[in-house]
N, C-alpha and C. Protein backbone atom coordinates (compact mmCIF):
# COMPACT_ATOMS: atom_id res chain seq x y z
N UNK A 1 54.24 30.06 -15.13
CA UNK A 1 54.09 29.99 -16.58
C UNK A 1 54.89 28.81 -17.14
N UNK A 2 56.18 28.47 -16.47
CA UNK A 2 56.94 27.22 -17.22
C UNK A 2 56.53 26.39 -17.13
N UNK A 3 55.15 25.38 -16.34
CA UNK A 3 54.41 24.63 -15.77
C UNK A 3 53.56 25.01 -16.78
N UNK A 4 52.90 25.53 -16.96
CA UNK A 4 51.27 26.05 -18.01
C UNK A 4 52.18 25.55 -19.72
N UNK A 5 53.46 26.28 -19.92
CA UNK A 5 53.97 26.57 -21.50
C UNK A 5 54.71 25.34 -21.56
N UNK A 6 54.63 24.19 -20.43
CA UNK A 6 55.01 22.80 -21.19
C UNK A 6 54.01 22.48 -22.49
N UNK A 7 52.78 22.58 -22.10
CA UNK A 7 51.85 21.53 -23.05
C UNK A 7 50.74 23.11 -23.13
N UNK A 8 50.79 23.95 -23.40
CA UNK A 8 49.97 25.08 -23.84
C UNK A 8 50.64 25.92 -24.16
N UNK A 9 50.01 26.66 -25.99
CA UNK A 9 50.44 28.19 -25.98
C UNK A 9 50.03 28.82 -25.00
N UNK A 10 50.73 30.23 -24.94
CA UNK A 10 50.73 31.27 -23.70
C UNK A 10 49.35 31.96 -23.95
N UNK A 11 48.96 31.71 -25.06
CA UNK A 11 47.40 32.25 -25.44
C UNK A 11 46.09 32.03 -24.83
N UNK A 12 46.39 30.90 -25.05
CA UNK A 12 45.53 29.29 -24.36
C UNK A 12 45.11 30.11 -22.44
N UNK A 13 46.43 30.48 -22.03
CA UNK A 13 46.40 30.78 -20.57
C UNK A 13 45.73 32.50 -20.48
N UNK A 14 46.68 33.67 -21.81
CA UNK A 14 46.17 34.81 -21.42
C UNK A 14 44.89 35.47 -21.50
N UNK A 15 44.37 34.60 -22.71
CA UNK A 15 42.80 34.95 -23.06
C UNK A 15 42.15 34.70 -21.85
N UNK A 16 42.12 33.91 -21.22
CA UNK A 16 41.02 33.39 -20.26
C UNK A 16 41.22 34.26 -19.35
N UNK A 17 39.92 34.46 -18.16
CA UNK A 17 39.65 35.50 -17.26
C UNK A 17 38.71 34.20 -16.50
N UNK A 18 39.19 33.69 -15.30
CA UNK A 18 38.61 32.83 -14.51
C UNK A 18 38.64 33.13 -13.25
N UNK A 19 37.96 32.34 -12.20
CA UNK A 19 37.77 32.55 -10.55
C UNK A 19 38.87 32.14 -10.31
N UNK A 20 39.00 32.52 -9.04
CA UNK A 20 40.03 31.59 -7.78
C UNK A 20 40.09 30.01 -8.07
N UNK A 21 38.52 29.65 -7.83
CA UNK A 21 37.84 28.65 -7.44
C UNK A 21 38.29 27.81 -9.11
N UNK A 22 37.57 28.39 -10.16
CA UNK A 22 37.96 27.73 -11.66
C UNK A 22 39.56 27.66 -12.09
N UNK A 23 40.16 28.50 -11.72
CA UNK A 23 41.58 28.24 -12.03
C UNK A 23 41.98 26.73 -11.23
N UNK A 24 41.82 26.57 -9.93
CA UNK A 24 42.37 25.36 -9.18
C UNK A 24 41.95 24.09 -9.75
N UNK A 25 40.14 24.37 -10.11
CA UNK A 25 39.78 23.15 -10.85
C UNK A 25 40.78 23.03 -11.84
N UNK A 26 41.13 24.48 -12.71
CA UNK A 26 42.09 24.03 -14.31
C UNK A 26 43.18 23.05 -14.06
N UNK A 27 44.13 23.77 -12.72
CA UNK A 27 45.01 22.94 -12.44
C UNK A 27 45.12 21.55 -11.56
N UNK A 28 44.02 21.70 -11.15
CA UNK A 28 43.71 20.09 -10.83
C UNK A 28 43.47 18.94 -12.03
N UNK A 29 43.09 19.67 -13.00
CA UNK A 29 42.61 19.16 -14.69
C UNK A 29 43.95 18.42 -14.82
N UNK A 30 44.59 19.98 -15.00
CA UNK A 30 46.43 19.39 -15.48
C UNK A 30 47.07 18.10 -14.55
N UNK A 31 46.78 18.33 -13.52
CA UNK A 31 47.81 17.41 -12.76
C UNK A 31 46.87 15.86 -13.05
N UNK A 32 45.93 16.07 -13.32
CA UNK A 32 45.16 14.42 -13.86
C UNK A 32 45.75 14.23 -14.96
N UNK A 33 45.91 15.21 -15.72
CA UNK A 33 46.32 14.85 -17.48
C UNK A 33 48.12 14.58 -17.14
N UNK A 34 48.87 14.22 -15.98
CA UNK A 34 49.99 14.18 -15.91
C UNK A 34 50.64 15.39 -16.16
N UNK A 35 50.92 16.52 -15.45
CA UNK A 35 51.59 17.45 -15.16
C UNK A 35 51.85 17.44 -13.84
N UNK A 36 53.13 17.35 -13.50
CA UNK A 36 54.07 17.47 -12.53
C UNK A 36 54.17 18.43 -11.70
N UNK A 37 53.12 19.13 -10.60
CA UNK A 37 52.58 20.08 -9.65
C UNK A 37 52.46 19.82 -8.37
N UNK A 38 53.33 19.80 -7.32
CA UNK A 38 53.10 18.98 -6.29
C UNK A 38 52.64 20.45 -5.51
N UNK A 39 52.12 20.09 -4.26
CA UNK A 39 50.97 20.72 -3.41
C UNK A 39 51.60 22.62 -3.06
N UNK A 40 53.06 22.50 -3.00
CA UNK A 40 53.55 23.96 -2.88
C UNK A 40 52.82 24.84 -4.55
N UNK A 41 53.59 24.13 -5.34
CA UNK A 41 53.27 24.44 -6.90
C UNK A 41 52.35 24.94 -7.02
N UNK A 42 50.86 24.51 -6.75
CA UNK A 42 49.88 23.96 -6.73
C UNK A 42 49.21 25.28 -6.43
N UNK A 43 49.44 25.78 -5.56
CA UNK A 43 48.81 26.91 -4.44
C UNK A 43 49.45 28.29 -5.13
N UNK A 44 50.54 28.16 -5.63
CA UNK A 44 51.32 28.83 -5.84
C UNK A 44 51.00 29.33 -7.40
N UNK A 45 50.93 28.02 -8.02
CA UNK A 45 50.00 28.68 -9.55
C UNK A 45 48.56 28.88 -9.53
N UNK A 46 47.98 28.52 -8.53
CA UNK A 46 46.54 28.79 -8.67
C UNK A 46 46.50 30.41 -8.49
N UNK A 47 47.58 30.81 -7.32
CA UNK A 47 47.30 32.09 -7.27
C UNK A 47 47.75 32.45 -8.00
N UNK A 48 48.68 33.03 -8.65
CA UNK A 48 49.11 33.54 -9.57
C UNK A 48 48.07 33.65 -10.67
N UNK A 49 47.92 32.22 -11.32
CA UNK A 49 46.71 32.37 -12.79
C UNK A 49 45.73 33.57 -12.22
N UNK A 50 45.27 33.25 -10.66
CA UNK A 50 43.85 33.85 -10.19
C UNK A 50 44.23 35.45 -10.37
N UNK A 51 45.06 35.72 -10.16
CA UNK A 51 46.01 36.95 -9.76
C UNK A 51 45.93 37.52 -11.07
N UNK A 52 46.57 37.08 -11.72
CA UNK A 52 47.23 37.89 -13.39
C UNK A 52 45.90 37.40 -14.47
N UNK A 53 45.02 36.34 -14.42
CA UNK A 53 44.31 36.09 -15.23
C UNK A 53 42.46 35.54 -14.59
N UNK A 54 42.78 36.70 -13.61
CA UNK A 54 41.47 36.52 -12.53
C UNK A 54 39.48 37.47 -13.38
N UNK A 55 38.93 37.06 -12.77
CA UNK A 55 37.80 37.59 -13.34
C UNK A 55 37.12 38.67 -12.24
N UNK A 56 37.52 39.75 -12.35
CA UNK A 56 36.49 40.93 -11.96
C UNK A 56 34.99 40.36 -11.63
N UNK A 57 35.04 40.88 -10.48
CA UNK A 57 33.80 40.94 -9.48
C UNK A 57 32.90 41.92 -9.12
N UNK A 58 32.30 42.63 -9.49
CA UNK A 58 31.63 43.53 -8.50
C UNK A 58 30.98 43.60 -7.13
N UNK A 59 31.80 43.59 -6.35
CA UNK A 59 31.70 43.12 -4.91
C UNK A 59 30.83 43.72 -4.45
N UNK A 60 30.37 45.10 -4.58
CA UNK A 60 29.14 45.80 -4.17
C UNK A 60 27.48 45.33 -4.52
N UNK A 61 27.33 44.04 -5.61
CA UNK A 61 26.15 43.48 -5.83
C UNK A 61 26.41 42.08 -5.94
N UNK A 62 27.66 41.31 -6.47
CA UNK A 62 27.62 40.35 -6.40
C UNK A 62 27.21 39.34 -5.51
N UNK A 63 26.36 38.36 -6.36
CA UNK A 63 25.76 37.07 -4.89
C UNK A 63 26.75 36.10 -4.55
N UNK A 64 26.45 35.79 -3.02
CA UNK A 64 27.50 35.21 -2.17
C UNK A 64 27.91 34.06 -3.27
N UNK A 65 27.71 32.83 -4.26
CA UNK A 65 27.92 32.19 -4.89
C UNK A 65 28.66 32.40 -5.85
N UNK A 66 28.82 33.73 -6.46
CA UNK A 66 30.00 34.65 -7.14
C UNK A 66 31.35 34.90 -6.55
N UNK A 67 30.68 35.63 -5.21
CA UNK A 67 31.74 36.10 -4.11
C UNK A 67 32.43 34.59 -3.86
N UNK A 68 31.92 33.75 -3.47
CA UNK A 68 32.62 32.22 -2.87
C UNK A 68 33.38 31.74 -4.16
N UNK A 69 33.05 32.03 -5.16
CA UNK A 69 33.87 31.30 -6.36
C UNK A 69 34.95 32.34 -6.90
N UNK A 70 34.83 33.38 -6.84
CA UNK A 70 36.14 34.58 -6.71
C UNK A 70 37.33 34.25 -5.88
N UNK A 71 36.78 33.99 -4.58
CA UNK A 71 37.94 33.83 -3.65
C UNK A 71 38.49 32.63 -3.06
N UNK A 72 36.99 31.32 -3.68
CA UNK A 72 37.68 30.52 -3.64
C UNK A 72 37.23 30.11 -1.77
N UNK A 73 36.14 30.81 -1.53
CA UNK A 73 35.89 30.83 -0.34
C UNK A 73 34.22 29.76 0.08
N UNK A 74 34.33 29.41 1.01
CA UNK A 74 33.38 28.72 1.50
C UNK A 74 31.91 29.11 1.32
N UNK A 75 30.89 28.84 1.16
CA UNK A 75 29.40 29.38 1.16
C UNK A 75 29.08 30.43 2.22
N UNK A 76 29.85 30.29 3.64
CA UNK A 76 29.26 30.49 4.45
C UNK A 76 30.27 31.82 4.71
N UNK A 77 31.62 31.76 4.36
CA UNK A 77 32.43 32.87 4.17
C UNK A 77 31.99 33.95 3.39
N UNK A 78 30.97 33.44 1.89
CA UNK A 78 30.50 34.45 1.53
C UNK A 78 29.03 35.47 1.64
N UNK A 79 28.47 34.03 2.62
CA UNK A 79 27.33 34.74 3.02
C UNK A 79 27.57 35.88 4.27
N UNK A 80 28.71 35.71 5.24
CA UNK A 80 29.45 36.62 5.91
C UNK A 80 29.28 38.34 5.13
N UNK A 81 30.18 37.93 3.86
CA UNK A 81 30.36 38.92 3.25
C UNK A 81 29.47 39.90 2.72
N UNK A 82 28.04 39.10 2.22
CA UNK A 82 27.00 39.73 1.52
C UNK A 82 26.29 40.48 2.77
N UNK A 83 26.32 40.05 3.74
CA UNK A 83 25.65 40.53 5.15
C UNK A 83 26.22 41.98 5.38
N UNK A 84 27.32 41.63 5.78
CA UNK A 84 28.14 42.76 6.32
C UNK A 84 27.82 44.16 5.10
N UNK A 85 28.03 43.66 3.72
CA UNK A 85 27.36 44.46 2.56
C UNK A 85 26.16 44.78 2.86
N UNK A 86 25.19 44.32 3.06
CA UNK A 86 23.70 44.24 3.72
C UNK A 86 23.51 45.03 4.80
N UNK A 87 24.24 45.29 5.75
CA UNK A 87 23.75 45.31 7.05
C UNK A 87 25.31 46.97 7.08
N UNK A 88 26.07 47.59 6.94
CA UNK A 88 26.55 48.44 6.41
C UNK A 88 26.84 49.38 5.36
N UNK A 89 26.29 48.89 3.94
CA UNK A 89 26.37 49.38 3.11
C UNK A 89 27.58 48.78 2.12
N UNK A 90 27.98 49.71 1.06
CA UNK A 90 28.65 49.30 -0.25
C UNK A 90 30.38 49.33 0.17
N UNK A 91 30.77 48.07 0.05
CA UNK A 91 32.43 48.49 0.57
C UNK A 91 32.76 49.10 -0.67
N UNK A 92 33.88 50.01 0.17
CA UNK A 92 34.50 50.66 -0.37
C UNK A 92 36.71 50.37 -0.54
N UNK A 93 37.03 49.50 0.10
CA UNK A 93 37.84 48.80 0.00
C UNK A 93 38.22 47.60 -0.24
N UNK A 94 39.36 46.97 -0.37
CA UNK A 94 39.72 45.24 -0.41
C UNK A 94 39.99 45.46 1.77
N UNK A 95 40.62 46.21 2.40
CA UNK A 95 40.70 46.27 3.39
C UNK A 95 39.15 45.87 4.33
N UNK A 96 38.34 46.23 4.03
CA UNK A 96 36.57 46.69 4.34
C UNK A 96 35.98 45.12 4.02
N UNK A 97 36.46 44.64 3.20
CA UNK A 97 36.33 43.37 3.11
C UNK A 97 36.91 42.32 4.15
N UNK A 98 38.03 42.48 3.91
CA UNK A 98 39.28 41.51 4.91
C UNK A 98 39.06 41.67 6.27
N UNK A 99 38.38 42.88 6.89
CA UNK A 99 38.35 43.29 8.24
C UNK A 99 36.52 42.42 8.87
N UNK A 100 36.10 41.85 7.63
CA UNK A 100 34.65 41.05 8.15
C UNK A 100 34.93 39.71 9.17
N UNK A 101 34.64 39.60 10.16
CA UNK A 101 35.07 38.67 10.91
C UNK A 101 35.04 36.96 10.69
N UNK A 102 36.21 36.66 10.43
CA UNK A 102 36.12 34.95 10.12
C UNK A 102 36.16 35.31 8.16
N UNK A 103 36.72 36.32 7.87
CA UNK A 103 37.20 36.29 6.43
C UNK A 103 38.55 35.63 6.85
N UNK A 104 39.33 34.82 4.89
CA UNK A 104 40.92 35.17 5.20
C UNK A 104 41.11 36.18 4.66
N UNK A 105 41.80 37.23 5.47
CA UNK A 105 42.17 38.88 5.04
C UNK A 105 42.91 38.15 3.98
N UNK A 106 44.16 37.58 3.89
CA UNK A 106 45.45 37.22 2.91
C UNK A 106 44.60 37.32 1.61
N UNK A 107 44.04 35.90 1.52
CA UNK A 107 42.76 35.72 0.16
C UNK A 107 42.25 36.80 -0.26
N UNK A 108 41.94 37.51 0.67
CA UNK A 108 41.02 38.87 -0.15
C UNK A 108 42.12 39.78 -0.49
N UNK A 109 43.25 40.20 0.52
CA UNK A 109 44.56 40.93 -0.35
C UNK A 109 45.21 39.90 -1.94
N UNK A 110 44.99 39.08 -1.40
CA UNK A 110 45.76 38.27 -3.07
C UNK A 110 44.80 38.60 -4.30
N UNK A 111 43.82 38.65 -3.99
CA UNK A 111 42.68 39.27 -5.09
C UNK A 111 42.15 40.30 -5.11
N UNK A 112 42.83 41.17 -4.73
CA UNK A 112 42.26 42.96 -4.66
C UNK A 112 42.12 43.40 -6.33
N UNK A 113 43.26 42.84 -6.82
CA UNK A 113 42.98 43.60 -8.25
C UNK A 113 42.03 42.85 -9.29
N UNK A 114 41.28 42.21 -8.42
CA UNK A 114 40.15 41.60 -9.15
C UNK A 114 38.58 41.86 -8.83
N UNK A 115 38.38 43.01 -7.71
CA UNK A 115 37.38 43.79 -6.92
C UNK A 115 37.34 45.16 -7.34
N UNK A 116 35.59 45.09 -7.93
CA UNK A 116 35.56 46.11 -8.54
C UNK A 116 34.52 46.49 -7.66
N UNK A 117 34.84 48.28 -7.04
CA UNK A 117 34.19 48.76 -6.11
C UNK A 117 33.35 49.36 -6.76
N UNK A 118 32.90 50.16 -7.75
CA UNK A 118 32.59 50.92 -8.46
C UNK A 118 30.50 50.61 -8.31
N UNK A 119 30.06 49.00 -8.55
CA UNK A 119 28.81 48.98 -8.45
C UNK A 119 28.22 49.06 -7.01
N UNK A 120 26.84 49.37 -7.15
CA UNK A 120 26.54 50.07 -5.94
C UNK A 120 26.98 50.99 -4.95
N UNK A 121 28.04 51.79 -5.01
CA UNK A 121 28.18 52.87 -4.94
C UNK A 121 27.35 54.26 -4.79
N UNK A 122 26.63 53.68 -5.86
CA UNK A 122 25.34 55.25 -6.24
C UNK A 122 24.31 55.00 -5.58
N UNK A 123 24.50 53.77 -4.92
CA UNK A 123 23.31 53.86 -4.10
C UNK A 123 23.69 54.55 -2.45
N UNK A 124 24.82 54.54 -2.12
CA UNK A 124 24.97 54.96 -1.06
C UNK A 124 25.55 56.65 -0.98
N UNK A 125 25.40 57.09 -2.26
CA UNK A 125 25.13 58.41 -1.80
C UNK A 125 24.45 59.39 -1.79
N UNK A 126 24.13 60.51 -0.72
CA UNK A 126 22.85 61.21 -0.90
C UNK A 126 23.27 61.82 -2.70
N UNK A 127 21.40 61.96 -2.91
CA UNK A 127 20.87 62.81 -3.99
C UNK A 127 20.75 63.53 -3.81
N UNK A 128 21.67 65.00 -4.20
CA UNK A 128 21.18 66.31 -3.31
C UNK A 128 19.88 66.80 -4.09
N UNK A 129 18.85 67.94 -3.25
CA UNK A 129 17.63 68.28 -3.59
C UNK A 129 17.89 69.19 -4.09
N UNK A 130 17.05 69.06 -5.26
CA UNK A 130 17.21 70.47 -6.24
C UNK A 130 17.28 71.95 -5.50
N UNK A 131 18.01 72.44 -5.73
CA UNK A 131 17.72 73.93 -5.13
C UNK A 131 16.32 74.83 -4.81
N UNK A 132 15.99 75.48 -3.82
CA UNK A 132 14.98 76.20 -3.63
C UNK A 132 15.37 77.24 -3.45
N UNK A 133 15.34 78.30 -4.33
CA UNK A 133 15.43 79.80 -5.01
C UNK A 133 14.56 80.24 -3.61
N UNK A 134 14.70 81.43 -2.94
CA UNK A 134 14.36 82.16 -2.06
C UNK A 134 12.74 82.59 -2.77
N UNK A 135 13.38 83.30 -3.64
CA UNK A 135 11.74 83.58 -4.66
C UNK A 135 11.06 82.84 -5.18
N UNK A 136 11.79 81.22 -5.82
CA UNK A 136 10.41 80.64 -6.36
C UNK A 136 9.58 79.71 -4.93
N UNK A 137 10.12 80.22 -3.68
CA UNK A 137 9.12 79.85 -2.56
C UNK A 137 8.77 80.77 -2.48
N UNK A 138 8.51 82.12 -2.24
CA UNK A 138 7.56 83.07 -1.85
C UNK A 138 6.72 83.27 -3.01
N UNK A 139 6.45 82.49 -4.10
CA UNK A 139 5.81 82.63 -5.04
C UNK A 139 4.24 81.67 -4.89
N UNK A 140 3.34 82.59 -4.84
CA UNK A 140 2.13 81.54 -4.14
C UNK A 140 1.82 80.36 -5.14
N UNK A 141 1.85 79.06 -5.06
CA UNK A 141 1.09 78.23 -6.31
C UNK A 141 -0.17 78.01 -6.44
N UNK A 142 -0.76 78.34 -7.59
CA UNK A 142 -2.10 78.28 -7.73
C UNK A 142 -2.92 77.10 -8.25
């Protein structure tokens, strides 16, 4: 934040809700406009902004081009991801994520509180069948 509240109200930073991927562009912005961020900094506020001022995902439908700009991850990292969604069903963790092979687990733990498990969900569970009353089957239909 002492880096952001040189040359911005704190407003400017809390309103916004951005990617992984859009925060780094922001601070790549800054360090063109002359702000003083060298490469530790750098990594270090991207996560953070991404972290505290990150944009919710619904990882259970989101397209890999969402998913890749959330985490800040490669095309091909997120087509990984949509598969494994595809080809298993609706994760149900940030863990379930991180455990897809050739993810970075770290990346996906640094952004857990920005994964919302909640969509598609209802698709993966049974609909139970209405009840069948003993009597309204022995009841002949005409």
């Amino acid at each position: 934040m002492r880096i952001c509240l040189d040359c911005h109200a704190s407003s400017d930073i809390t309103k916004r809700r951005e990617s992984r991927f859009k925060w780094a562009v922001i601070v790549e912005e800054m360090i063109g406009e002359g702000a003083k961020i060298n490469d530790k900094d750098f990594e270090t506020l991207t996560t953070y902004l991404s972290v505290a001022f990150g944009r919710k995902v619904k990882i259970n439908e989101a397209p890999a081009t969402i998913i890749a700009e959330t985490f800040d991850f490669s095309a091909e990292d997120a087509d990984r991801i949509v598969r494994r969604r595809t080809e298993r069903g609706p994760f149900k963790s940030w863990q379930e994520i991180a455990a897809v092979p050739g993810i970075d687990a770290k990346r996906v733990e640094e952004q857990r509180a920005n994964l919302d498990f909640t969509a598609g969900l209802h698709h993966a569970l049974p609909v139970p069948a209405a009840p069948v009353s003993s009597r309204a089957a022995s009841v002949p239909r005409r």
